[in-house]
C-alpha atoms as a PDB file:
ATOM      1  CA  UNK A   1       5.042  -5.927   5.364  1.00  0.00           C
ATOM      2  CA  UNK A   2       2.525  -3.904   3.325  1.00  0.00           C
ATOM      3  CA  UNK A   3       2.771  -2.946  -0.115  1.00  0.00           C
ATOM      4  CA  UNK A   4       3.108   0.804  -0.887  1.00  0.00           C
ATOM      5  CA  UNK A   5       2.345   1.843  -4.386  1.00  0.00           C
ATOM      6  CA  UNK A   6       2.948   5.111  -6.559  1.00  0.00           C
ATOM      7  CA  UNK A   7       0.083   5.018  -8.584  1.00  0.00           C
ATOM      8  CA  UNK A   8      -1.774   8.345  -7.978  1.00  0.00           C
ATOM      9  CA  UNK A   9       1.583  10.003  -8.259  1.00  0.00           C
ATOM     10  CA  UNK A  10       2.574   8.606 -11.734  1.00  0.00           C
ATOM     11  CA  UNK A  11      -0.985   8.868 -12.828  1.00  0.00           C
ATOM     12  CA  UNK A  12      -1.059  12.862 -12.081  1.00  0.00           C
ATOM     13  CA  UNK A  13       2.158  13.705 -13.310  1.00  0.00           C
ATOM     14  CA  UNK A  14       1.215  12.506 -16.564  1.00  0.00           C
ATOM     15  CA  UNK A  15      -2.234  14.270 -16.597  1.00  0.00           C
ATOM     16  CA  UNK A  16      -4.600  11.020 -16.383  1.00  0.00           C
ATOM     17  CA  UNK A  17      -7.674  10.984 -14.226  1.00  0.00           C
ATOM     18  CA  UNK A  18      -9.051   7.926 -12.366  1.00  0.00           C
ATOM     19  CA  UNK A  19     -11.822   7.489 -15.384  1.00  0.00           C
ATOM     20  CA  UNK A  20      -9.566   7.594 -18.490  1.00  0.00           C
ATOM     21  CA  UNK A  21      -7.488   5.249 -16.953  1.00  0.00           C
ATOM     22  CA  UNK A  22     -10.488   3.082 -15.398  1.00  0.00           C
ATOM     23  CA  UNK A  23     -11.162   3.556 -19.305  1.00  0.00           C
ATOM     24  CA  UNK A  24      -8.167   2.220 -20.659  1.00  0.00           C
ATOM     25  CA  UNK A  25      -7.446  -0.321 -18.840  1.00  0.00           C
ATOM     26  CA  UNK A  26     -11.343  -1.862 -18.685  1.00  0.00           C
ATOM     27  CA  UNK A  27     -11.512  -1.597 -14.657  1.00  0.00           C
ATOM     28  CA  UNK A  28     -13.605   0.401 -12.317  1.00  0.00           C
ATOM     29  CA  UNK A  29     -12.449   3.708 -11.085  1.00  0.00           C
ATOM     30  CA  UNK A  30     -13.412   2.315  -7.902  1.00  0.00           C
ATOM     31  CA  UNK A  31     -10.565  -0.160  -8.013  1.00  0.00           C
ATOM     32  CA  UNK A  32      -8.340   2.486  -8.947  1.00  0.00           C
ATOM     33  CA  UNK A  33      -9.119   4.797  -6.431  1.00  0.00           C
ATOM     34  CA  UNK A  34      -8.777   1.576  -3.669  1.00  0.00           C
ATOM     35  CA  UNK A  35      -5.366   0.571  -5.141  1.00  0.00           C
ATOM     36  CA  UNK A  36      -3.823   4.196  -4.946  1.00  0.00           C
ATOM     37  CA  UNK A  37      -5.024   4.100  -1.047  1.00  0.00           C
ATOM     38  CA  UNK A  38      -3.365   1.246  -0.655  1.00  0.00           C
ATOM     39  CA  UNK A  39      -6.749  -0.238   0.596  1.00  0.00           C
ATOM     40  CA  UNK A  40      -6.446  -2.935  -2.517  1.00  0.00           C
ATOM     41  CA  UNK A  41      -3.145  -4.754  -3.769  1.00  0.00           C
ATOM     42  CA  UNK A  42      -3.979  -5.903  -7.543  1.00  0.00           C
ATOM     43  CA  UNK A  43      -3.729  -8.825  -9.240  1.00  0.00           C
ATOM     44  CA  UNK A  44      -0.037  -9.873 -10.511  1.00  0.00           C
ATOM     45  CA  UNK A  45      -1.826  -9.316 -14.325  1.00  0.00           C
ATOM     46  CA  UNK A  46      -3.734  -5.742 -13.277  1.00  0.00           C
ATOM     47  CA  UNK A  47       0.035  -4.816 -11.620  1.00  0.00           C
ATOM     48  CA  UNK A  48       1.759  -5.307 -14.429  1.00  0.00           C
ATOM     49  CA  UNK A  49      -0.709  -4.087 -17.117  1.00  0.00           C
ATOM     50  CA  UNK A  50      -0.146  -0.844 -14.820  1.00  0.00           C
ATOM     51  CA  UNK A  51       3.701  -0.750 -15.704  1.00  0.00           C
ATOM     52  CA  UNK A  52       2.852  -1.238 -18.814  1.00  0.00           C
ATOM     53  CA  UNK A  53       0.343   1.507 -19.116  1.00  0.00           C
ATOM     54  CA  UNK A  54       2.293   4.006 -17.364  1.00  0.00           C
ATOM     55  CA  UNK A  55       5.391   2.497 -19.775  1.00  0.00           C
ATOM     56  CA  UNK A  56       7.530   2.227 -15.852  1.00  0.00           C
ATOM     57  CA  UNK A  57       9.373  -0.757 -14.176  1.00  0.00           C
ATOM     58  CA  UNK A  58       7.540  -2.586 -11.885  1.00  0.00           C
ATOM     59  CA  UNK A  59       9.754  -1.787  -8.862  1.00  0.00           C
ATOM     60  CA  UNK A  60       8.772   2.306  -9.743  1.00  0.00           C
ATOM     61  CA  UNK A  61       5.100   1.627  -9.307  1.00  0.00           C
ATOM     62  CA  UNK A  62       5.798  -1.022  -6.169  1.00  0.00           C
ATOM     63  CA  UNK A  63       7.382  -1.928  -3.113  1.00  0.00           C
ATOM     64  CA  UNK A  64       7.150  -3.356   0.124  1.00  0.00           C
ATOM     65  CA  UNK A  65       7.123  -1.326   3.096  1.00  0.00           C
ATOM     66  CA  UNK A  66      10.173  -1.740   5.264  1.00  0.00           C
ATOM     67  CA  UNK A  67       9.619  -1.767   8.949  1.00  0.00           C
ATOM     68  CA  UNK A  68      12.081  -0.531  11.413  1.00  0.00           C
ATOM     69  CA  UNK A  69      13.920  -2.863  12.715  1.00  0.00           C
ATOM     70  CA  UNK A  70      13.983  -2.372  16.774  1.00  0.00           C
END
């Protein structure tokens, strides 16, 4: 299973580019960008800083990515 993430979508609807909240939260934008491709799964601590930052549950900014079942 692979962990999907809505990140970039939380992040735009509240008007926050990749550097303010690189900014904020003392990361790269880099990492940001990687997590919101799904091409990086963050630490347990960056994860939840990130529902904390975006003031969400934890199960709005991630799940696991259900595979069909044949």
């Amino acid at each position: 299973m692979k962990v999907i993430n809505h990140i970039k979508e939380i992040r735009l609807g509240k008007g926050i580019t990749q550097v303010q909240m690189a900014e904020d939260l003392q990361i790269t934008r880099q990492t940001i960008n990687a997590i919101e491709r799904n091409k990086y799964n963050p630490s347990l601590e960056l994860a939840l800083k990130l529902a904390e930052y975006f003031n969400v549950p934890f199960e709005r900014l991630f799940y696991l990515e259900k595979k069909e079942e044949k």
